[in-house]
Protein backbone atom coordinates (compact mmCIF):
# COMPACT_ATOMS: atom_id res chain seq x y z
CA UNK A 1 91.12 96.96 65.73
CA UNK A 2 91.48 99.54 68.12
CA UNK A 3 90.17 99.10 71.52
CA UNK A 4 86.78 99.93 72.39
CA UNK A 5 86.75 103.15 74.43
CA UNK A 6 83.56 103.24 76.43
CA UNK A 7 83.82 103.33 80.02
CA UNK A 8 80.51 100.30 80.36
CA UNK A 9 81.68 96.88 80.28
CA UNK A 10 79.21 94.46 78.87
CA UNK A 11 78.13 93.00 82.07
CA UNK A 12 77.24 96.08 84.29
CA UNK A 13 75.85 94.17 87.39
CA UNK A 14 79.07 92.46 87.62
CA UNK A 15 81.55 94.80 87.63
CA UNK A 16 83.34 95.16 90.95
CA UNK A 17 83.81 98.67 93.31
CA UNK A 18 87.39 98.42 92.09
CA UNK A 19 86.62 98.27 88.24
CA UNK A 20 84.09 101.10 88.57
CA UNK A 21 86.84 103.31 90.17
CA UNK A 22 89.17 102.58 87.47
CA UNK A 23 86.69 103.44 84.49
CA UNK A 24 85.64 106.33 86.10
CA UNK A 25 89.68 107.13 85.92
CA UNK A 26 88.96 106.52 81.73
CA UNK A 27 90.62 102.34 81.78
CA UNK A 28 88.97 101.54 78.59
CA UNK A 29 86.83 97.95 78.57
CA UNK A 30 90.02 96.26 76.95
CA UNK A 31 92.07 97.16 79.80
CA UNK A 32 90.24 96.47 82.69
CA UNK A 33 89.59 93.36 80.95
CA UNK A 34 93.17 92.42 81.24
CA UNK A 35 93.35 93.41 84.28
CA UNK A 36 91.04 90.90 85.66
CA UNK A 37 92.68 88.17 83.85
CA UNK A 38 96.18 89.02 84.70
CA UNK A 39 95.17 89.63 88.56
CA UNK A 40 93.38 86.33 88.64
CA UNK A 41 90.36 84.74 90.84
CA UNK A 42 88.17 88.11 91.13
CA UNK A 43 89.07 91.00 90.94
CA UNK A 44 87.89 92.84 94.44
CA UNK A 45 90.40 94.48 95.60
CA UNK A 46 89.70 96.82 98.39
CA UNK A 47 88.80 100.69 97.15
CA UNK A 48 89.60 102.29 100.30
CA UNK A 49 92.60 100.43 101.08
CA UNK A 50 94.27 99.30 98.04
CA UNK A 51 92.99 100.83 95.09
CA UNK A 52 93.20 104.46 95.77
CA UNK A 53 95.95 104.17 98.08
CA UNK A 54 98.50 102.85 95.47
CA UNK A 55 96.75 104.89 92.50
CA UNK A 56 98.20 107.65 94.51
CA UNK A 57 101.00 106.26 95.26
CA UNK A 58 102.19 105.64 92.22
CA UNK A 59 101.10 108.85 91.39
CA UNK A 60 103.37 110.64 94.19
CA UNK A 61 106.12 108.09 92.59
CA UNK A 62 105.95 110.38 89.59
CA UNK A 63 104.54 108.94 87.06
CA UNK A 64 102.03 110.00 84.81
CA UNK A 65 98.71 109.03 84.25
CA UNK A 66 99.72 106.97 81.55
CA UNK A 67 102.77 105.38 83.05
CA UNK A 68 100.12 104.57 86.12
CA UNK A 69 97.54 103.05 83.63
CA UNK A 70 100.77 100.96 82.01
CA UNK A 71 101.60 99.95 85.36
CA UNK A 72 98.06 98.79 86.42
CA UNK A 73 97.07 96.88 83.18
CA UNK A 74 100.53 95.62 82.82
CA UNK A 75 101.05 94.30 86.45
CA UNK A 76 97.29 94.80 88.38
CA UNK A 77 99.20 92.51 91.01
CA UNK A 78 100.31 95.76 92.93
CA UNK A 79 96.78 95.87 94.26
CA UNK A 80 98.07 93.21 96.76
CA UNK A 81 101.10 94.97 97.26
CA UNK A 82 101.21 96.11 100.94
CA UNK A 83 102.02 99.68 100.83
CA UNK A 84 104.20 100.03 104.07
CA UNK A 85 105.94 96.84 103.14
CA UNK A 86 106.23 98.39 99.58
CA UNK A 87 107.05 102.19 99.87
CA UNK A 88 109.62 101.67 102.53
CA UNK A 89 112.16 99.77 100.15
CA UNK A 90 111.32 101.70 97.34
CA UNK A 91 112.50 105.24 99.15
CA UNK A 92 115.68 103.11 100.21
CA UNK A 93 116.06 102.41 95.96
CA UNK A 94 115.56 105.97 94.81
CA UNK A 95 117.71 107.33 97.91
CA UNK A 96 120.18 105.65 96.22
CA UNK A 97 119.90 106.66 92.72
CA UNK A 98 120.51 110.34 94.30
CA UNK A 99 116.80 111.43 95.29
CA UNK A 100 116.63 113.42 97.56
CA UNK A 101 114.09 113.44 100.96
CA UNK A 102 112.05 116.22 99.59
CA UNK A 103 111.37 114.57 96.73
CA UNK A 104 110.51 111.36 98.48
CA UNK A 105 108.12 113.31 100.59
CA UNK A 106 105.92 114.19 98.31
C-alpha cells in the first residue's frame, strides 16, 4: 500500500511547530510518522534553531531534496545535532576527500 500523501496527520491539534514545517516541505503522514518514533519522547525540536537551520544545512551539503527527506526520516536524530559542533568536522571530512573552500562556503 502506498503511503498516504496528504500533508494532515490525523490528529491536527497535536502536531508540533516542527512537524508542521516539515509537511509544509511535502513529508507525507507516513514519514513524519517515523520520524517521531525514530526521534523518540516528543518530537519538539526547535524551528528556529534546529529545524531550519540543519534543513539548510544539509541542503548547502548538497543534497537534494530527496536525499534531505532520506536523511530526516531515516535519522530525525540530527535535529539534536549541534550545528557548530557538527559542520566544523564535517568541512575537515570533505577537505579531505579534495573539496575545495569554495565549495564548503556555500
Amino acid at each position: 500500500r502506498a503511503p498516504r500523501r496528504s500533508s494532515v496527520l490525523d490528529d491536527d491539534d497535536a502536531r508540533t511547530m516542527a512537524e508542521a514545517h516539515l509537511s509544509s516541505l511535502g513529508f507525507w503522514d507516513d514519514e513524519l510518522r517515523r520520524i517521531k518514533l525514530r526521534f523518540g519522547r516528543s518530537f519538539e525540536p526547535n524551528l528556529e534553531d534546529k529545524v531550519k537551520p540543519i534543513l539548510q544545512w544539509l541542503s548547502e551539503l548538497g543534497l537534494t531534496d530527496l536525499e534531505v527527506r532520506k536523511v530526516v526520516v531515516e535519522s530525525p536524530m540530527v535535529f539534536r545535532a549541534r550545528l557548530e559542533e557538527t559542520s566544523k568536522p564535517v568541512a575537515l571530512w570533505l577537505k579531505g576527500l579534495g573539496m575545495g573552500d569554495s565549495q564548503l562556503s556555500r
